[in-house]
Protein backbone atom coordinates (compact mmCIF):
# COMPACT_ATOMS: atom_id res chain seq x y z
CA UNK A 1 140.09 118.15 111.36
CA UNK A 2 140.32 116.73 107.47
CA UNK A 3 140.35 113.13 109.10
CA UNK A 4 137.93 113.78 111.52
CA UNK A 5 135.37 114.63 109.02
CA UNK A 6 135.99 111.67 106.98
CA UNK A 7 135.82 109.25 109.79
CA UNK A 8 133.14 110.67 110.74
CA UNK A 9 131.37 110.10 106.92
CA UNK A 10 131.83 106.55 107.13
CA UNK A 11 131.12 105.86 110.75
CA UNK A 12 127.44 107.80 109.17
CA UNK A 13 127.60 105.38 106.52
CA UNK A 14 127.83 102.20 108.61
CA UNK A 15 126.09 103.23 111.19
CA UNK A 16 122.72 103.82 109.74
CA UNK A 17 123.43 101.60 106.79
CA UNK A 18 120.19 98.91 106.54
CA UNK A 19 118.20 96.97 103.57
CA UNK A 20 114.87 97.92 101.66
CA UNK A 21 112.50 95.17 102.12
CA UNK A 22 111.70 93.01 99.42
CA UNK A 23 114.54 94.53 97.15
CA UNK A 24 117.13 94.19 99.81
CA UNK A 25 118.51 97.11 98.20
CA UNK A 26 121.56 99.35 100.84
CA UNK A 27 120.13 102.60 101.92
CA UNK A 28 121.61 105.08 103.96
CA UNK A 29 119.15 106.67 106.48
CA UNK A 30 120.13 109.59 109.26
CA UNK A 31 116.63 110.72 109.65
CA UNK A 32 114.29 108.76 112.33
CA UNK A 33 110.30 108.68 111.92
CA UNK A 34 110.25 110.94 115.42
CA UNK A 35 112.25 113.48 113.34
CA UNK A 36 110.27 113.65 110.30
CA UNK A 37 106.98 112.73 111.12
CA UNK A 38 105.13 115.88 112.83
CA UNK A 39 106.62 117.82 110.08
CA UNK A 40 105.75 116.14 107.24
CA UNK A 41 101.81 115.55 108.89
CA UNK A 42 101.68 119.60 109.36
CA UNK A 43 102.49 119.91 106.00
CA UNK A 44 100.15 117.51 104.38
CA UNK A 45 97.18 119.38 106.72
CA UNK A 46 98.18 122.80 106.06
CA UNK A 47 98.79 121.75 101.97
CA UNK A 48 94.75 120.58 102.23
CA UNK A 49 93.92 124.03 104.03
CA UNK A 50 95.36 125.24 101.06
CA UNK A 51 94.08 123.22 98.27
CA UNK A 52 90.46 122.49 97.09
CA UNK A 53 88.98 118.72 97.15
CA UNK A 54 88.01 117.52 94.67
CA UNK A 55 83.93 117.27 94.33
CA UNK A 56 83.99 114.39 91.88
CA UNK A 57 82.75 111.84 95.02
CA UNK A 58 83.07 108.88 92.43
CA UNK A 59 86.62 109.58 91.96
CA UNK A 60 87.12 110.58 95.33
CA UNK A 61 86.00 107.44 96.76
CA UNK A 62 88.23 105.49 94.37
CA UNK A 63 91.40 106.74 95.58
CA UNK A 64 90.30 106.33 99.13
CA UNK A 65 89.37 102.73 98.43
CA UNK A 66 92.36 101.62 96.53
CA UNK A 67 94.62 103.46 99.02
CA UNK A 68 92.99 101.82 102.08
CA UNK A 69 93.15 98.32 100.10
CA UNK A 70 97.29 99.04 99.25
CA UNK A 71 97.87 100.19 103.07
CA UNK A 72 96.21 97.38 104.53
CA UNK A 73 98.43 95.51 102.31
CA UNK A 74 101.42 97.61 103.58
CA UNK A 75 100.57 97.38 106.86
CA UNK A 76 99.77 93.55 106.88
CA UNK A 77 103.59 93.08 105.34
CA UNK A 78 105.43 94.96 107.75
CA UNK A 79 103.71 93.38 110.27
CA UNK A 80 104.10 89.63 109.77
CA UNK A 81 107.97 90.87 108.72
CA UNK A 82 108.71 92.30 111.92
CA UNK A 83 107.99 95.79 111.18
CA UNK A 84 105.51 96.53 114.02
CA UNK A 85 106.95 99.77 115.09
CA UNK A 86 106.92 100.86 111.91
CA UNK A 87 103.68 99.98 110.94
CA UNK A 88 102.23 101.62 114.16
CA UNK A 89 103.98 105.10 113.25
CA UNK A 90 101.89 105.48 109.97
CA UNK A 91 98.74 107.24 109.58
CA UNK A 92 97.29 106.96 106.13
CA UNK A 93 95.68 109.50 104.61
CA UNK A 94 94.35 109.82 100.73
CA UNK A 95 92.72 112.80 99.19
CA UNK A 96 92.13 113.93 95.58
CA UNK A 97 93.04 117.81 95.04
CA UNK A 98 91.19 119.30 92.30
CA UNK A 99 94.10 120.24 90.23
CA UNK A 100 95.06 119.78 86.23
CA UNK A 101 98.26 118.93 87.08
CA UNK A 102 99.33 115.64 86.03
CA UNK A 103 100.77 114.58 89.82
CA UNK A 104 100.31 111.88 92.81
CA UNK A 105 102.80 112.38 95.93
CA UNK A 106 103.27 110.38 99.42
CA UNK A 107 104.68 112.31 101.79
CA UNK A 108 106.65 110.20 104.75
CA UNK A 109 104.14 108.12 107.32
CA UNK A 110 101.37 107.42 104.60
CA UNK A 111 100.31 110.84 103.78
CA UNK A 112 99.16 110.70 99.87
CA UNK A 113 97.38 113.26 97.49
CA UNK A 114 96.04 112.64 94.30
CA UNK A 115 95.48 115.47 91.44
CA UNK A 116 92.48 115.04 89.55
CA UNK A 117 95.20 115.32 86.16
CA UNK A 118 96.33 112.30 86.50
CA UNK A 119 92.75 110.41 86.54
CA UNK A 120 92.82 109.98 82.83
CA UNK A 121 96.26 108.27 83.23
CA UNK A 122 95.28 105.91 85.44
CA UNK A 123 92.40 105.39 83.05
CA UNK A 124 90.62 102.72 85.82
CA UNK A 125 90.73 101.35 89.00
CA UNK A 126 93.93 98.85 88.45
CA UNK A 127 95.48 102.29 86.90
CA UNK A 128 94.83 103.72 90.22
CA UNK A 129 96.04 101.13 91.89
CA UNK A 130 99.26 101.29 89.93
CA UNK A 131 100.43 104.97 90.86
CA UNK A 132 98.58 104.27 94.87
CA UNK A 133 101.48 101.59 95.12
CA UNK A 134 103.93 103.37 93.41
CA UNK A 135 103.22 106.61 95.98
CA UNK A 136 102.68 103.99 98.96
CA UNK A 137 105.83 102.49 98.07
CA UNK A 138 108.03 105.73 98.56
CA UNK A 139 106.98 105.86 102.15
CA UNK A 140 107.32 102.17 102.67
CA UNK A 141 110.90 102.51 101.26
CA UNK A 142 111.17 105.51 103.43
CA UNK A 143 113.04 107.40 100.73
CA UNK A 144 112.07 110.96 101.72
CA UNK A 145 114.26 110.35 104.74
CA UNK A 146 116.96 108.78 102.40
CA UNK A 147 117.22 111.57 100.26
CA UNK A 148 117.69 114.38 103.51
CA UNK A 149 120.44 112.11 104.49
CA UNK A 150 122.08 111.99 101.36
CA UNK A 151 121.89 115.76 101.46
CA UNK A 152 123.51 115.72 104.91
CA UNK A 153 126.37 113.17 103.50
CA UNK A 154 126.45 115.90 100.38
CA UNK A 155 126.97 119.02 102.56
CA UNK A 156 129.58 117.11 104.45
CA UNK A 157 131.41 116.08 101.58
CA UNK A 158 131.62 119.46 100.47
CA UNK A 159 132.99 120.70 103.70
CA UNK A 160 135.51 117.76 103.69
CA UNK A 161 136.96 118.98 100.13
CA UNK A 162 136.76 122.92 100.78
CA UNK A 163 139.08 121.61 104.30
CA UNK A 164 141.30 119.37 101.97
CA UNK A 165 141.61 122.02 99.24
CA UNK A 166 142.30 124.87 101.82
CA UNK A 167 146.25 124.72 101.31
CA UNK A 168 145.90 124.84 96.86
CA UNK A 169 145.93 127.59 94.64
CA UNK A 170 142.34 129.36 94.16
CA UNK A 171 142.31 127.99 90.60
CA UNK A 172 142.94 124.04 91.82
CA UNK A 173 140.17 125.10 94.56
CA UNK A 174 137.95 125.92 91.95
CA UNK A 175 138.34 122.96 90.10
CA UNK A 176 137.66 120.62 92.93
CA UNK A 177 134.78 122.51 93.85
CA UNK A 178 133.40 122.07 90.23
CA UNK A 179 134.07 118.55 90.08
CA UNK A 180 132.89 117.49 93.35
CA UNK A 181 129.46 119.45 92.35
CA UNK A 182 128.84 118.26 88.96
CA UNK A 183 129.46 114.66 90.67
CA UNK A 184 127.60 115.10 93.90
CA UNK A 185 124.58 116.15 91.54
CA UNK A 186 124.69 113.88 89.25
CA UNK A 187 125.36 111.46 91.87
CA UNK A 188 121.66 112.93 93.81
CA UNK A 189 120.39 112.31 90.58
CA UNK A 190 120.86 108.63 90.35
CA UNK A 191 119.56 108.29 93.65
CA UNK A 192 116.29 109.58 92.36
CA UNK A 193 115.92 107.45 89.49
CA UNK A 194 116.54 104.82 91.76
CA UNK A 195 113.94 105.68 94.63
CA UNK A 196 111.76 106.11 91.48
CA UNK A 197 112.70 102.52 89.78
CA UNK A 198 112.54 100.79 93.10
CA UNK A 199 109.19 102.42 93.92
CA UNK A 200 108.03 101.03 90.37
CA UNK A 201 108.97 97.45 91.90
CA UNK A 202 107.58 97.57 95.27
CA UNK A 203 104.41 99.56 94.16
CA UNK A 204 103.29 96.73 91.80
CA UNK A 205 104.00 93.92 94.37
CA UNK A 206 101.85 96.36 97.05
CA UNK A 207 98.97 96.10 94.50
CA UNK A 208 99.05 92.58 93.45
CA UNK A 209 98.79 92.07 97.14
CA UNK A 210 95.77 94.01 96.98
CA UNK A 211 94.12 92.09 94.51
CA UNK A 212 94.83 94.48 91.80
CA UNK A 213 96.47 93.47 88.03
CA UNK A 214 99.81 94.40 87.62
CA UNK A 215 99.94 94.64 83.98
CA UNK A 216 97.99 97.83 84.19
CA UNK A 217 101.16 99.28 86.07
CA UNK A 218 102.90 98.96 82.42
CA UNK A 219 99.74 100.77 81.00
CA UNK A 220 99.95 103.95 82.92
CA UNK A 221 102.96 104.35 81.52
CA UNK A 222 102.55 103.59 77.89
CA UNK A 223 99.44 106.23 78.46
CA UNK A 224 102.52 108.54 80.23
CA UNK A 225 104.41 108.24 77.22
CA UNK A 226 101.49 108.94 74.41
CA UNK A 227 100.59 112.08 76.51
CA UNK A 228 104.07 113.36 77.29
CA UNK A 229 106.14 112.85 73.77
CA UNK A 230 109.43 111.92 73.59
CA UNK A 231 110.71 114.72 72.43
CA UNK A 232 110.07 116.42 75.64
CA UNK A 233 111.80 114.43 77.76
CA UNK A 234 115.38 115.32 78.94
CA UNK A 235 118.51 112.63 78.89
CA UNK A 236 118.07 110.16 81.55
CA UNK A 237 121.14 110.84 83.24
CA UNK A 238 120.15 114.64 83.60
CA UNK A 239 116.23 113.44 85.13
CA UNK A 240 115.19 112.91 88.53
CA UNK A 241 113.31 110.48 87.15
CA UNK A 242 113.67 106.88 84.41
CA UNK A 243 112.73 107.61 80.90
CA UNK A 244 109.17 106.06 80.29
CA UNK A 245 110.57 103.82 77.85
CA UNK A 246 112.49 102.56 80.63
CA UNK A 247 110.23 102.41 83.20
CA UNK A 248 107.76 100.40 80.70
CA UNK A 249 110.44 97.91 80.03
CA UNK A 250 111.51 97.62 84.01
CA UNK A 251 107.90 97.05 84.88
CA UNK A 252 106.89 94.59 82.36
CA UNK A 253 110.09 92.39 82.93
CA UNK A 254 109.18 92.77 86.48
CA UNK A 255 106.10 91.59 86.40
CA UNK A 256 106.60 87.30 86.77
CA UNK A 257 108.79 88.26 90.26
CA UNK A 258 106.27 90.58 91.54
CA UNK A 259 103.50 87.79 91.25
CA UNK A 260 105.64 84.97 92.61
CA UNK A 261 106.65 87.45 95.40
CA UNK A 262 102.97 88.52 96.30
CA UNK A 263 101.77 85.54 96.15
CA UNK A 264 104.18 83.35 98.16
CA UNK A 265 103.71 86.08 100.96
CA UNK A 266 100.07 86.21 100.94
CA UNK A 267 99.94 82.61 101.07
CA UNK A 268 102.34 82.74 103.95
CA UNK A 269 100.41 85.55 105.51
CA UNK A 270 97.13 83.71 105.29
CA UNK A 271 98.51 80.25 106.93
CA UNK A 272 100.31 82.38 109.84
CA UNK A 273 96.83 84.31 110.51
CA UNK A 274 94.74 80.78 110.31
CA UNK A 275 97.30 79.32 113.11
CA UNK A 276 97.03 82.55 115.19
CA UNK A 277 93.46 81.76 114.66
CA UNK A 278 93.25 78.46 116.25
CA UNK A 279 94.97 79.13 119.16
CA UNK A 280 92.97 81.55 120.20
C-alpha cells in the first residue's frame, strides 16, 4: 500500500509534468481547463452579482482597453506557438469593482477584476498595463491549476507518511507529522513566490507586446513599497508573495530580456501573418 502510493506520486509527477512558455520553467499540472473552467466562470459571474462596478467610466474603460490590448497579445502568442486549443478555451473578461482595497486578480480562462484601490498604484495607463500583464500572466501560466495540484501531491504526501509512520511510537508519529507540515508549507509557500516572480516576468513581456513601457512595471512597485512600509512586511520565506524590494530588483534586471523577447516574437509574428497574407 506504502509503495503503491509512492509510485503512484511520481507516475503524477511525470505524467503531467510540462514547461511554462517563455520561462520554460517545470510545472506540475493535474487539473485540465474542462475541470476548472465552468467553475471558476460561475464564480467570477456570481462575485460581479455580488460586487458593485465601478461608475468611474474613465477608469473603467482603461482597464477594459489595456486588458483587451494584453489578451490580444496573449492570444496572438499562443497561437502562432501552437497553443490553439488553449487560446480557444479563454474568455476574457475585465471589470473594475468599486472597492478600497488595494487588489487585481485573474481567475483561470481570462477572468480579471480590478479594485478601484489599486488605481493610484498603477498611477497611469503603462501602470495599468503593468499589473493587467502581471494578472493575465497567472492564467497564461495556468498557475491556479498548478497550485490545486500541488495541494493534491500535498494531501498525498501526507497520507504516504501517516501509512509509513503507522508501525512508530505516537511520539516519532508526531514528529514526522510536524516535520512533513512545516516543510510541505513552507514548501506551498515557495511555490507562490514563484507563480508570483514568474508572473512578474511574463506580465512585462505580455505588455511590451502590447505596446506598453516596461519600466513602469518597476514603478508600481517602488509606489507598492512607499505605500506599504517595510516594516509591515513579513520575512520572505514566511510570504506568499517576493518582498517588493525584490520584486523591484527582479523586474528591473529583467527588463533588457523581456524587450529582446517581445520584440523578436512580434517581429516573427508580423512576417508569419504577412506570408499567411499573400497566399491568400
Amino acid at each position: 500500500m506504502k509503495k503503491g502510493i509512492s509510485l503512484l506520486i511520481v507516475f503524477l509527477f511525470m505524467y503531467s509534468c510540462t514547461s511554462v512558455p517563455i520561462t520554460g520553467r517545470k510545472r506540475i499540472n493535474l487539473v485540465s481547463d474542462a475541470q476548472i473552467l465552468p467553475a471558476s466562470f460561475a464564480q467570477y459571474e456570481g462575485f460581479l452579482k455580488e460586487n458593485k462596478l465601478s461608475t468611474n467610466i474613465s477608469q473603467t474603460r482603461e482597464v477594459q482597453n489595456v486588458g483587451m490590448k494584453i489578451s490580444r497579445a496573449v492570444d496572438r502568442f499562443m497561437r502562432a506557438n501552437g497553443m490553439v486549443s488553449e487560446a480557444n478555451n479563454y474568455r476574457w473578461e475585465f471589470n473594475l469593482i468599486e472597492d478600497k482595497t488595494v487588489n487585481a486578480w485573474c481567475m483561470p480562462g481570462g477572468k480579471v477584476v480590478f479594485y478601484t484601490g489599486i488605481m493610484p498604484i498603477c498611477d497611469n495607463t503603462d501602470g495599468v498595463a503593468a499589473v493587467m500583464g502581471h494578472e493575465v500572466a497567472h492564467a497564461f501560466a495556468k498557475h491556479g491549476q498548478e497550485r490545486m495540484s500541488q495541494g493534491m501531491l500535498q494531501q498525498a504526501g501526507g497520507l504516504a507518511v501517516a501509512l509509513g509512520t503507522s508501525g512508530k511510537s505516537q511520539k516519532q508519529q508526531q514528529i514526522w507529522n510536524t516535520a512533513f507540515g512545516l516543510g510541505s508549507t513552507l514548501g506551498m509557500l515557495a511555490f507562490s513566490r514563484t507563480h508570483e516572480t514568474e508572473a512578474d516576468k511574463l506580465g512585462m513581456v505580455f505588455m511590451i507586446m502590447a505596446g506598453y513601457q516596461p519600466k513602469e512595471a518597476v514603478n508600481v512597485w517602488i509606489r507598492m513599497s512607499q505605500r506599504a512600509g517595510a516594516q509591515n512586511a513579513p520575512p520572505e520565506f514566511l510570504s506568499t508573495h517576493p518582498s517588493n524590494q525584490s520584486r523591484i530588483k527582479v523586474l528591473n534586471d529583467y527588463i533588457p530580456t523581456a524587450m529582446a523577447y517581445a520584440k523578436k516574437f512580434n517581429e516573427q509574428a508580423a512576417l508569419q501573418e504577412k506570408q499567411q497574407q499573400s497566399k491568400q
